[in-house]
Protein backbone atom coordinates (compact mmCIF):
# COMPACT_ATOMS: atom_id res chain seq x y z
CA UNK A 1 10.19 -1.42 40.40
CA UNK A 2 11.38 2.18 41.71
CA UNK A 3 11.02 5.09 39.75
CA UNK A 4 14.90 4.88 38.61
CA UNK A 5 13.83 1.61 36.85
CA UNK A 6 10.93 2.88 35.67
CA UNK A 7 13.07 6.10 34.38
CA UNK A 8 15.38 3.62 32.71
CA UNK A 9 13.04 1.30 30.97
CA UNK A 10 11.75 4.55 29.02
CA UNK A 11 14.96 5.68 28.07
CA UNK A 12 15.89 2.44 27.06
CA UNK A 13 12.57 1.99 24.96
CA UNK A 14 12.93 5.62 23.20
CA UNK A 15 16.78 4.71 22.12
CA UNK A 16 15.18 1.98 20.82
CA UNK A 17 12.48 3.49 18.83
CA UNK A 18 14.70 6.15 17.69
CA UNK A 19 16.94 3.90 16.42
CA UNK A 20 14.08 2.19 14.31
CA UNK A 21 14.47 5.35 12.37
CA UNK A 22 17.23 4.52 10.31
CA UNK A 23 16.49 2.22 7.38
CA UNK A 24 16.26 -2.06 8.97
CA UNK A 25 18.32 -3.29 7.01
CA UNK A 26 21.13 -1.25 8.55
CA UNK A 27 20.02 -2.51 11.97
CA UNK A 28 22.15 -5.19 13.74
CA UNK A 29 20.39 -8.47 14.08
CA UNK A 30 21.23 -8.25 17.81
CA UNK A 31 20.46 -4.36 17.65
CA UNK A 32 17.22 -5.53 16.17
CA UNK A 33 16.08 -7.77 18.83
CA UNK A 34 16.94 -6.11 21.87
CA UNK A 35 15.02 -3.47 19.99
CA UNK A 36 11.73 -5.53 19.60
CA UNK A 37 12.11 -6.89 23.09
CA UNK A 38 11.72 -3.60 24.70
CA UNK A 39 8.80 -2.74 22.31
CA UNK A 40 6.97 -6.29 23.28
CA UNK A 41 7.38 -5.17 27.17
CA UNK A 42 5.55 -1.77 26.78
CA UNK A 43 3.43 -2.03 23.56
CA UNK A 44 0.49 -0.94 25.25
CA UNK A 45 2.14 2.39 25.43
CA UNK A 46 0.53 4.94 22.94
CA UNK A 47 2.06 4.46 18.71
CA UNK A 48 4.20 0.87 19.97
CA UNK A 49 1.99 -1.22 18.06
CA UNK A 50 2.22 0.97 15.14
CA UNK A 51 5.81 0.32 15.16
CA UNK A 52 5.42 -3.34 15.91
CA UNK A 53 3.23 -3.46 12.49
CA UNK A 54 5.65 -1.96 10.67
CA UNK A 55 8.47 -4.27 11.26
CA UNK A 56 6.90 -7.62 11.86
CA UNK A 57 8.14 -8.61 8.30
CA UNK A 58 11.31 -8.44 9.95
CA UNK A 59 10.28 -10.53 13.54
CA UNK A 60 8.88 -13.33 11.42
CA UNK A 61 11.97 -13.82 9.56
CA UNK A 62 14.33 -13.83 12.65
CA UNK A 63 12.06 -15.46 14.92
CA UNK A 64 12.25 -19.11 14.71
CA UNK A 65 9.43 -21.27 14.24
CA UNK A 66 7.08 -21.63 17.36
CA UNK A 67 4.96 -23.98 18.19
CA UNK A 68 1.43 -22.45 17.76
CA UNK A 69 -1.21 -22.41 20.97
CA UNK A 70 -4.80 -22.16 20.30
CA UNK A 71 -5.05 -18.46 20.13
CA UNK A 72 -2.69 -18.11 17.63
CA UNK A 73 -4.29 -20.50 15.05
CA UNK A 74 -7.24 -18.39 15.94
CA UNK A 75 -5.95 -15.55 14.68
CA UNK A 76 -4.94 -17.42 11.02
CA UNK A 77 -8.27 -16.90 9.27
CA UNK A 78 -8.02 -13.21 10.30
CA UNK A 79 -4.55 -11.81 9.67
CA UNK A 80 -4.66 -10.47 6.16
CA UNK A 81 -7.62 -7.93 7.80
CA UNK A 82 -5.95 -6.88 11.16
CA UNK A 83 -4.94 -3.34 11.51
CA UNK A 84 -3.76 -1.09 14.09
CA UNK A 85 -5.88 1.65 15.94
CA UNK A 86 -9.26 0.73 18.21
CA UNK A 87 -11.26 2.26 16.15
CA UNK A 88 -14.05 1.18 13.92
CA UNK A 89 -12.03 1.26 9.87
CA UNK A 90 -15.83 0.97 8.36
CA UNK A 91 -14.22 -1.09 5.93
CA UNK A 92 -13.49 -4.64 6.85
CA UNK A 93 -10.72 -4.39 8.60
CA UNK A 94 -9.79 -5.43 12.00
CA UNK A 95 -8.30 -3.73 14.94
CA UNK A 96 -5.86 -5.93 16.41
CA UNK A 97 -7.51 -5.92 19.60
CA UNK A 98 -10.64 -6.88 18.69
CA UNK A 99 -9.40 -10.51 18.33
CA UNK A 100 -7.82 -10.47 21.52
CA UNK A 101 -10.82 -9.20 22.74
CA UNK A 102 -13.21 -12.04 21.24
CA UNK A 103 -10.27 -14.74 22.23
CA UNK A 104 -10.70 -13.78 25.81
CA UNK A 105 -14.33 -14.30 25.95
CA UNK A 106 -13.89 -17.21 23.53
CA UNK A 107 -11.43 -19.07 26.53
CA UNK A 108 -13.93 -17.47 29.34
CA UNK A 109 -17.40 -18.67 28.20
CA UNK A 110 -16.96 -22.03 26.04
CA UNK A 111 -16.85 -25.19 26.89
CA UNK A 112 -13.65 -25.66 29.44
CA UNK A 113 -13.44 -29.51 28.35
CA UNK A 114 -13.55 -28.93 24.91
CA UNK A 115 -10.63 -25.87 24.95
CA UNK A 116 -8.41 -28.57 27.48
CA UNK A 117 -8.91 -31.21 24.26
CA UNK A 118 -7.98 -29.03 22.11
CA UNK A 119 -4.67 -27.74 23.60
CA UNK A 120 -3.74 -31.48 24.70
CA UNK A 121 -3.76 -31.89 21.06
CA UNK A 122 -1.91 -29.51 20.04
CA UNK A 123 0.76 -30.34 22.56
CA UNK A 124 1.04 -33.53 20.94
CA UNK A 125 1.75 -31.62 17.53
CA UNK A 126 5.66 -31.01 17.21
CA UNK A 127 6.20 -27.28 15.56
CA UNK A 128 6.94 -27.86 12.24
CA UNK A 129 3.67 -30.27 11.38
CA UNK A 130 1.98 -27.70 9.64
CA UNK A 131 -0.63 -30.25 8.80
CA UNK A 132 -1.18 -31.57 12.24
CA UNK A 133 -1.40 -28.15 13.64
CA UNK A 134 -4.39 -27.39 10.45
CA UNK A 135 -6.17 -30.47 11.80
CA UNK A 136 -6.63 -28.78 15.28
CA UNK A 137 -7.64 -25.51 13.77
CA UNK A 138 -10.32 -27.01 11.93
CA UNK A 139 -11.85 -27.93 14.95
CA UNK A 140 -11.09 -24.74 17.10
CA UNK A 141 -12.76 -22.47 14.14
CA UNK A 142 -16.31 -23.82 14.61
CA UNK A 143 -16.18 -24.23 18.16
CA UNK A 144 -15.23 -20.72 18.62
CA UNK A 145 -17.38 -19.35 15.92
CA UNK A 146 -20.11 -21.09 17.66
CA UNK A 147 -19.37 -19.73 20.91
CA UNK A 148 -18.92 -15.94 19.80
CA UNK A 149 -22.19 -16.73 17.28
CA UNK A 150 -24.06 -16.85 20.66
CA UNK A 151 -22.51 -13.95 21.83
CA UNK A 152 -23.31 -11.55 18.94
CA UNK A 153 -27.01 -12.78 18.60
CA UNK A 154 -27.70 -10.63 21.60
CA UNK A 155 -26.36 -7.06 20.34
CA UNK A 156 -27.07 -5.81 24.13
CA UNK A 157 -24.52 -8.47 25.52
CA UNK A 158 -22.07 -7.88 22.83
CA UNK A 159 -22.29 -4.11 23.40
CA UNK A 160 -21.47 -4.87 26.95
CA UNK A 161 -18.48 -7.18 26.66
CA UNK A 162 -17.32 -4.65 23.91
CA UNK A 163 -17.56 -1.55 26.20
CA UNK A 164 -16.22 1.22 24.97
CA UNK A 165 -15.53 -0.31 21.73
CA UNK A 166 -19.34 -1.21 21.05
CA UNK A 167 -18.91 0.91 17.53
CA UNK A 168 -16.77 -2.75 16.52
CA UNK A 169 -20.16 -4.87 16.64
CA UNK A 170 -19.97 -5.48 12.72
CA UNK A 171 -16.41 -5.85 13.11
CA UNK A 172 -17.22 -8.72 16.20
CA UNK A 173 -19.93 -10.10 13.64
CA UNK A 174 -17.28 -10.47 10.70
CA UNK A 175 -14.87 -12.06 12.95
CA UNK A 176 -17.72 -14.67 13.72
CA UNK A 177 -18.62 -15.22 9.84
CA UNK A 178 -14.43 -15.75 8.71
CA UNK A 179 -14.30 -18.17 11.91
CA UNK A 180 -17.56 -20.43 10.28
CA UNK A 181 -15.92 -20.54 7.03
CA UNK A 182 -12.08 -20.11 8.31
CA UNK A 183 -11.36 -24.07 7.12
CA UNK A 184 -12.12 -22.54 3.30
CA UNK A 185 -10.20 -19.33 3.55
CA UNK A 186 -7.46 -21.48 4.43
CA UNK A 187 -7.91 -23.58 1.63
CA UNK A 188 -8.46 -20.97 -0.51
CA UNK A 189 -5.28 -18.94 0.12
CA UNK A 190 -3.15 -22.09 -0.49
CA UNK A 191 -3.91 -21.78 -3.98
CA UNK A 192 -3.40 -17.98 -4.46
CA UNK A 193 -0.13 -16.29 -5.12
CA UNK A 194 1.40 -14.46 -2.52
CA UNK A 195 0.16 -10.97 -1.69
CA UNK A 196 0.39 -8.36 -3.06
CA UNK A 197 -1.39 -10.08 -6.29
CA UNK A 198 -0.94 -8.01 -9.25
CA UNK A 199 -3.23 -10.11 -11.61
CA UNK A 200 -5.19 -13.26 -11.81
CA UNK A 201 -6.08 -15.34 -14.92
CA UNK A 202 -8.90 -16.67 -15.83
CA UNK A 203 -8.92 -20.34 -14.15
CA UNK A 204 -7.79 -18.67 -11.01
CA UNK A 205 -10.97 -16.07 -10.77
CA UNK A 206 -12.84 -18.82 -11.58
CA UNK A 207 -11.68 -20.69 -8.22
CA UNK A 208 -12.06 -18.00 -6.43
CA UNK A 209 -16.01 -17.57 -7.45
CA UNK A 210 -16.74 -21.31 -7.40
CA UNK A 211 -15.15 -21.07 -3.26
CA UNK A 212 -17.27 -18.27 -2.78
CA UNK A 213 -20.42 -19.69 -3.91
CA UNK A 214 -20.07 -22.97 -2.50
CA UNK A 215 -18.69 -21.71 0.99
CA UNK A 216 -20.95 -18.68 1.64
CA UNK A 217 -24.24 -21.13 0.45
CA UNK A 218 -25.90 -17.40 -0.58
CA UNK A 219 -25.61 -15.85 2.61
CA UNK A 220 -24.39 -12.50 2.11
CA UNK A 221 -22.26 -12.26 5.57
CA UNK A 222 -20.03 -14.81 4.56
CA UNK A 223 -20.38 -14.09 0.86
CA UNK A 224 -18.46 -10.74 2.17
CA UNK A 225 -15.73 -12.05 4.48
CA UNK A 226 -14.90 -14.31 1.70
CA UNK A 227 -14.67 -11.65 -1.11
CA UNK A 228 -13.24 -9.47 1.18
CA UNK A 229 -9.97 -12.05 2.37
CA UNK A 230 -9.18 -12.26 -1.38
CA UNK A 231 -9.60 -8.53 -2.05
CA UNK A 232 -7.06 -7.31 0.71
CA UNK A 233 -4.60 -9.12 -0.99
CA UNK A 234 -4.51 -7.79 -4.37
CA UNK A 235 -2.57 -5.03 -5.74
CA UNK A 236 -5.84 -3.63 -7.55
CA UNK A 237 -8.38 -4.01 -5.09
CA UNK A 238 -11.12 -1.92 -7.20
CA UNK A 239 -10.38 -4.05 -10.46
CA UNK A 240 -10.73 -7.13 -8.38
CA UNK A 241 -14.24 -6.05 -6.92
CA UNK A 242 -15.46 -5.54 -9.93
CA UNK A 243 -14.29 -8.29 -11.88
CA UNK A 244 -15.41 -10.59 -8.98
CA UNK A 245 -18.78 -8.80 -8.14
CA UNK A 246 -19.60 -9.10 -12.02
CA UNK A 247 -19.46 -13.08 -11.41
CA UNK A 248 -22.15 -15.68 -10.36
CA UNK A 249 -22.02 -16.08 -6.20
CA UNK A 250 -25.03 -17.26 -5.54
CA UNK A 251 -26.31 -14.41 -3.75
CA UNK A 252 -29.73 -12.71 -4.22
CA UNK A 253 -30.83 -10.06 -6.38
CA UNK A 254 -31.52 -7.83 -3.31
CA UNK A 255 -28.08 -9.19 -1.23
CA UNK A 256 -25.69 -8.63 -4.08
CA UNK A 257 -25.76 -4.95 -4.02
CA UNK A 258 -25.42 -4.40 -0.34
CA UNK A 259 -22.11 -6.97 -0.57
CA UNK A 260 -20.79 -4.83 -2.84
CA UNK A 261 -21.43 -1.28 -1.49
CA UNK A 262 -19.53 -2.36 1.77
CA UNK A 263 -16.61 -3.83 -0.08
CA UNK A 264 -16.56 -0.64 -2.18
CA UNK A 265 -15.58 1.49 1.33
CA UNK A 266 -12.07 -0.60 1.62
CA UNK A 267 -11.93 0.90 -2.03
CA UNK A 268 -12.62 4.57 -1.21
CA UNK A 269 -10.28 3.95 2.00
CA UNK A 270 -7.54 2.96 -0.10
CA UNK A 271 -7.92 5.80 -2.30
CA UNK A 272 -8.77 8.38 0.20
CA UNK A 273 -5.34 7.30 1.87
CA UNK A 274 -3.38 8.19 -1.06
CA UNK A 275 -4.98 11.45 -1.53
CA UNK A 276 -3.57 11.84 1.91
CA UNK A 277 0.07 10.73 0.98
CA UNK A 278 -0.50 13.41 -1.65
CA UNK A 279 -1.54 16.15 0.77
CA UNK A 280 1.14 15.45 2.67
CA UNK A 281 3.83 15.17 -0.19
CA UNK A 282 6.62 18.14 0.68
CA UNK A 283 5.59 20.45 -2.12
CA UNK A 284 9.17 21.00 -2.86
CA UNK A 285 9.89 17.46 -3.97
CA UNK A 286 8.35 17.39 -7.40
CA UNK A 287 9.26 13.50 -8.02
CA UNK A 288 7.67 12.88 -4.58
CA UNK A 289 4.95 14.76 -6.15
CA UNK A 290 4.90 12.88 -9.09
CA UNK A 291 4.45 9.16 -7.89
CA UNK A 292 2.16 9.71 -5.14
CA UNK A 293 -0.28 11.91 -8.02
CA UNK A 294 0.21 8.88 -10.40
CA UNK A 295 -0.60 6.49 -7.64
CA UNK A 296 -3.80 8.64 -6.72
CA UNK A 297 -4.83 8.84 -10.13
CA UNK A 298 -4.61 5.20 -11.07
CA UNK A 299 -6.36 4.22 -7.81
CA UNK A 300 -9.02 7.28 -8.96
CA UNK A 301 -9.68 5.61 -12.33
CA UNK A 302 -10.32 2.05 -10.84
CA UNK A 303 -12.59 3.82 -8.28
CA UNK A 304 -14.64 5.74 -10.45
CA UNK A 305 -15.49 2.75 -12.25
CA UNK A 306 -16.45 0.83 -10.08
CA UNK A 307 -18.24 3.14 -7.97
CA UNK A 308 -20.10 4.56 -11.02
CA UNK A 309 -23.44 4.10 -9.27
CA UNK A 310 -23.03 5.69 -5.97
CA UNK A 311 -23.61 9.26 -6.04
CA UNK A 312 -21.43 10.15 -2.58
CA UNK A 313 -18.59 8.10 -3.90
CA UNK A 314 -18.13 9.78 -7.14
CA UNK A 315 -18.68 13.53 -5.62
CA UNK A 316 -15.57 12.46 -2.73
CA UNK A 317 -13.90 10.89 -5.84
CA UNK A 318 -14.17 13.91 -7.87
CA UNK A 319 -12.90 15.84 -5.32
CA UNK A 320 -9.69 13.97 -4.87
CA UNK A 321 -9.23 14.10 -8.59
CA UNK A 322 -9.17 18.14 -8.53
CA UNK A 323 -6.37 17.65 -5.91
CA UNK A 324 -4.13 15.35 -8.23
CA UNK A 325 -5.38 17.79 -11.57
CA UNK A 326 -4.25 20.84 -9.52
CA UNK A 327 -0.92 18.85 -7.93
CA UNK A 328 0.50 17.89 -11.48
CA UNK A 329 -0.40 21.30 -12.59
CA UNK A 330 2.04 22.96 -10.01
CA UNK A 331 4.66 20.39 -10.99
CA UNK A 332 4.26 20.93 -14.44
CA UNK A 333 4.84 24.64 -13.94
CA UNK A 334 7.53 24.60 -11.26
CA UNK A 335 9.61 22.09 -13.32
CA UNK A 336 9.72 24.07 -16.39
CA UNK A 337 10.72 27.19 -14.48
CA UNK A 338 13.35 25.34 -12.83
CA UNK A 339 14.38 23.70 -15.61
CA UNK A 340 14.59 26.84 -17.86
CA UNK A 341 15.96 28.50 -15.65
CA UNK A 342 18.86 26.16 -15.51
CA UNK A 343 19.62 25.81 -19.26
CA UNK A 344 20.08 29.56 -19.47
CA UNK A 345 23.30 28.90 -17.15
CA UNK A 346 24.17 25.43 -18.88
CA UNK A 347 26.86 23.19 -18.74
CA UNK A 348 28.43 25.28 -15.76
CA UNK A 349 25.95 25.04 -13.24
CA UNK A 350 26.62 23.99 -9.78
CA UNK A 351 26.29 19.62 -9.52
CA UNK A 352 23.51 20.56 -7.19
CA UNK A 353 21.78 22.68 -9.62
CA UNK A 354 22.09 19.88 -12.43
CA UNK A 355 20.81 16.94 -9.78
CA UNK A 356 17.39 19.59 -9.01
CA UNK A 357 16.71 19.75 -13.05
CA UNK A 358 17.25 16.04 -14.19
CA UNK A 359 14.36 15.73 -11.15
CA UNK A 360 12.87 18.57 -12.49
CA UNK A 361 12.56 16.85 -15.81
CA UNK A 362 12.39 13.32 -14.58
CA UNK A 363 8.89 14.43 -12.71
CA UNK A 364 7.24 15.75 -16.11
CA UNK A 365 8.53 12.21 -17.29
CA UNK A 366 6.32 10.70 -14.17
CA UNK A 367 3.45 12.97 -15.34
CA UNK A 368 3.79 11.86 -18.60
CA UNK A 369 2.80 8.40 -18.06
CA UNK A 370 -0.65 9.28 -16.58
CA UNK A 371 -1.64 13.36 -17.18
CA UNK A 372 -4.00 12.10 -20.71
CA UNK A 373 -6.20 10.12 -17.34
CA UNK A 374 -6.70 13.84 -16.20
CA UNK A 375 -6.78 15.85 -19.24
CA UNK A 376 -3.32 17.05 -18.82
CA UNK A 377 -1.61 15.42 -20.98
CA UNK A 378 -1.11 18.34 -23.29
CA UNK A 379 0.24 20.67 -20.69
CA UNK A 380 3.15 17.86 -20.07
CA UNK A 381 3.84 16.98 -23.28
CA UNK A 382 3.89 20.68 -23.84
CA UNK A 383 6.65 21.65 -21.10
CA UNK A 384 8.36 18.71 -21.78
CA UNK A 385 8.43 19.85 -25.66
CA UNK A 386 9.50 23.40 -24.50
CA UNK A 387 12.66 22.12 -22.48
CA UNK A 388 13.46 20.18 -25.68
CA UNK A 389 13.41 23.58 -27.97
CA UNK A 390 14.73 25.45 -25.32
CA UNK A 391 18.31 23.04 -24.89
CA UNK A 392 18.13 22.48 -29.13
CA UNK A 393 18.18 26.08 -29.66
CA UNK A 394 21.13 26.67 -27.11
CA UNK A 395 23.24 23.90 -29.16
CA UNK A 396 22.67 25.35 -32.20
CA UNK A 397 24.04 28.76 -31.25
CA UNK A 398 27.07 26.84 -29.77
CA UNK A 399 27.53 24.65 -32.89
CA UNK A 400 27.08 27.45 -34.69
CA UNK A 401 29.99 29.67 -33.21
CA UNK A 402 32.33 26.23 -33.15
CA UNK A 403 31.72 25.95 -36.87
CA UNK A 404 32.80 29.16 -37.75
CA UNK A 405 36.46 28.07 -35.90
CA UNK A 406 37.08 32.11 -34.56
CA UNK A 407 38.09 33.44 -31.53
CA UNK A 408 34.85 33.80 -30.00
CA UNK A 409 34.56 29.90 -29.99
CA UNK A 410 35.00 27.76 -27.15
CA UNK A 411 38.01 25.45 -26.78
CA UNK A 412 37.06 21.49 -27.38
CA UNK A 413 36.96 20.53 -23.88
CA UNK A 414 34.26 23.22 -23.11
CA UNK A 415 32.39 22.58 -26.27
CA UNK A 416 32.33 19.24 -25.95
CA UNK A 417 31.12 19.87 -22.29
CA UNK A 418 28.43 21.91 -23.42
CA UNK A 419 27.33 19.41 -26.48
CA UNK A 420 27.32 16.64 -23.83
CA UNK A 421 25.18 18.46 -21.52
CA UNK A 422 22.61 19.10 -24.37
CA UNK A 423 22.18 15.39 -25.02
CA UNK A 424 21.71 14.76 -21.88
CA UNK A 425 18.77 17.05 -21.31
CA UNK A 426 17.16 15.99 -24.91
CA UNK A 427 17.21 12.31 -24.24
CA UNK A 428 15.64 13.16 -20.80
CA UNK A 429 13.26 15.52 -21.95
CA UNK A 430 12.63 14.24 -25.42
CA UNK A 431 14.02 10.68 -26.81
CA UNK A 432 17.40 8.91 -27.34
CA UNK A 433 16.70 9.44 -31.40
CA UNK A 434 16.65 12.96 -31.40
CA UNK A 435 19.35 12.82 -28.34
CA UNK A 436 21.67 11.05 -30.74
CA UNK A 437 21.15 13.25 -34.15
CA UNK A 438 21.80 16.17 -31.44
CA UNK A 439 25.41 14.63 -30.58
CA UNK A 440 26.10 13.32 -34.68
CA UNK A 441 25.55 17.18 -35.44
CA UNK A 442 27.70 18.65 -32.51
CA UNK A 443 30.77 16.25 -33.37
CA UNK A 444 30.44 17.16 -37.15
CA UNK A 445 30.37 20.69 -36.20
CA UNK A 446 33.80 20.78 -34.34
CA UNK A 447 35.83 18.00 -36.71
């Protein structure tokens, strides 16, 4: 390839990525394939695979189904945890090319014969025989556990085949511990709703301990993987934990704590990635604001409970919570200036202007919802109650000078403009009752 090509290829690729920036949906299926195409040839170019995360909902859909190889049903007990980056998370998750990694030595140092079994019978597998296709995984996940098993009992040689990624031995270790115990994940998952999982009732938690206990036998290594495979894929990861961690699992008085202090860092992780969304929030957008406070604050609460006994934990947590106490704070504030600011003006301001306080109002409405989980529930309700006196105290002037019928009254079509316009902002401040008695009064006061 001459350098043209080469020149080419990475013009092609940035159109490409650039025009990932508009929403998918409004992608061309063709658009959308040439697109991943050129990200496949050069994703081991820097932020590629970041993309390539981010719409692989998308590739699955179009892609039709392939028939697996061994490397892929490999990967099956292990997808819920990979992640990009090539760094170590400290939190159960798996860099994406860790696996790869632990394939390649997988194919390099087992058994030839048994690998050339194993992919004769999965050529004899058509695509769609899901079942057929398990049956050869269930005997590829112990023979490569067993393999890489060998490999990480000698932290030296691990360290070496790892290189400069020897910080992922308890990743490598992990990988070896969902591979022994990959044929009950599997199982497991079958019965489980699709992720996210926003609750679970009873007789499913109790399925979920008895696999637990009976797959990980009381050894805390796979007691983790196996907690861990569920937890990913629940919408409240620290409710799970705890729930799940206040259950019978077989483990020993002195294994069960250490289980559950490294499951609590995918909770802090979780939380501590918020804060960042948070941080990051343009201060400007006080909706913006808004959701990503309330979705640090009920990811705080979850936290704090149940990471009640770790003394680091709750200091980082309490931290974070002075940065969503201080965040709601400055929306509270800058949406009742706004917000007063516009009623003073009315009716007539700009549609701009009227868009910026209805978000102005509809963020204290956000706040509303959580503030009493930070103690400021009283400031919200409080501007919130403000706008509400400040609008009902505007009508009543105007109802007032309409009653009296003189010459300093405004025609119908204004008043009625200006009625309207209170309503409005006291059923989205306040409440459709008092929004209502606001509108019976203003229509009494100009019959």
């Amino acid at each position: 390839m001459n350098d043209l090509d080469k020149t080419g290829g990475a013009n092609s690729t940035v159109a490409a990525v650039l025009g990932l920036e508009r929403p998918l949906e409004h992608i061309s299926e063709a658009k959308f394939r040439e697109v991943a195409k050129l990200l496949e040839e050069v994703r081991e170019q820097p932020g590629v695979q970041q993309i390539l995360d981010h719409v692989r909902p998308r590739l699955v859909k179009l892609r039709p189904a392939r028939k697996p190889n061994l490397q892929r049903l490999f990967y099956l007990p292990l997808e819920d945890l990979l992640v990009a980056g090539t760094g170590s998370p400290d939190n159960g998750m798996l860099p994406r090319q860790l696996p790869a990694l632990a394939w390649k030595y997988v194919v390099e140092a087992g058994d030839a014969e048994a690998r050339k079994q194993l992919e004769g019978a999965l050529r004899r597998v058509s695509a769609g025989d899901r079942e057929g296709q398990m049956k050869i995984a269930e005997r590829l996940w112990p023979w490569a556990a067993s393999v890489l098993a060998d490999l990480v009992s000698d932290p030296g040689r691990a360290k070496d085949l790892l290189g400069r990624n020897a910080g992922l031995l308890a990743e490598l270790k992990e990988i070896v511990a969902l591979l022994q115990v990959a044929r009950e994940v599997e199982a497991l998952r079958r019965e489980l709703p699709p992720r996210p999982i926003r609750t679970l009732g009873d007789e499913q938690m109790g399925l979920i301990r008895r696999a637990i206990a009976e797959g990980a036998k009381g050894d805390p290594e796979i007691a983790y993987v196996m907690v861990l495979i569920v937890m990913v894929r629940m919408a409240k990861r620290a409710d799970f934990l705890e729930g799940i961690m206040g259950m019978t699992l077989g483990l020993s008085t002195a294994d069960k704590p250490a289980v559950y202090a490294r499951l609590c860092r995918l909770v802090m992780t979780e939380v501590t990635d918020r804060a960042r969304q948070l941080s990051a929030t343009d201060r400007g957008n006080l909706v913006g604001l808004a959701d990503n406070a309330r979705s640090l604050v009920t990811g705080l609460v979850a936290a704090e409970k149940a990471l009640k006994n770790d003394p680091k934990a709750r200091q980082q947590l309490n931290e974070m919570r002075k940065t969503a106490e201080k965040t709601v704070t400055q929306v509270v504030d800058n949406a009742k200036g706004s917000v007063v600011a516009a009623i003073s003006i009315g009716a007539a301001a700009p549609l701009e202007s009227q868009i910026e306080t209805e978000n102005s109002i509809l963020a204290l409405r956000k706040c509303q919802t959580f503030a009493n989980q930070i103690g400021l529930d009283k400031a919200v309700a409080g501007a919130l109650g403000g706008i509400v006196g400040e609008v009902r105290q505007r009508a009543d002037k105007l109802f007032a000078i309409v009653a009296r019928k003189d010459g300093a009254a405004p025609d119908r079509k204004e008043a009625e403009q200006q009625m309207y316009w209170a309503v409005r902002m006291t059923e989205l401040a306040g409440n459709p009752d008092d929004a209502d008695k606001l509108r019976r009064q203003g229509l009494r006061a100009m019959a």
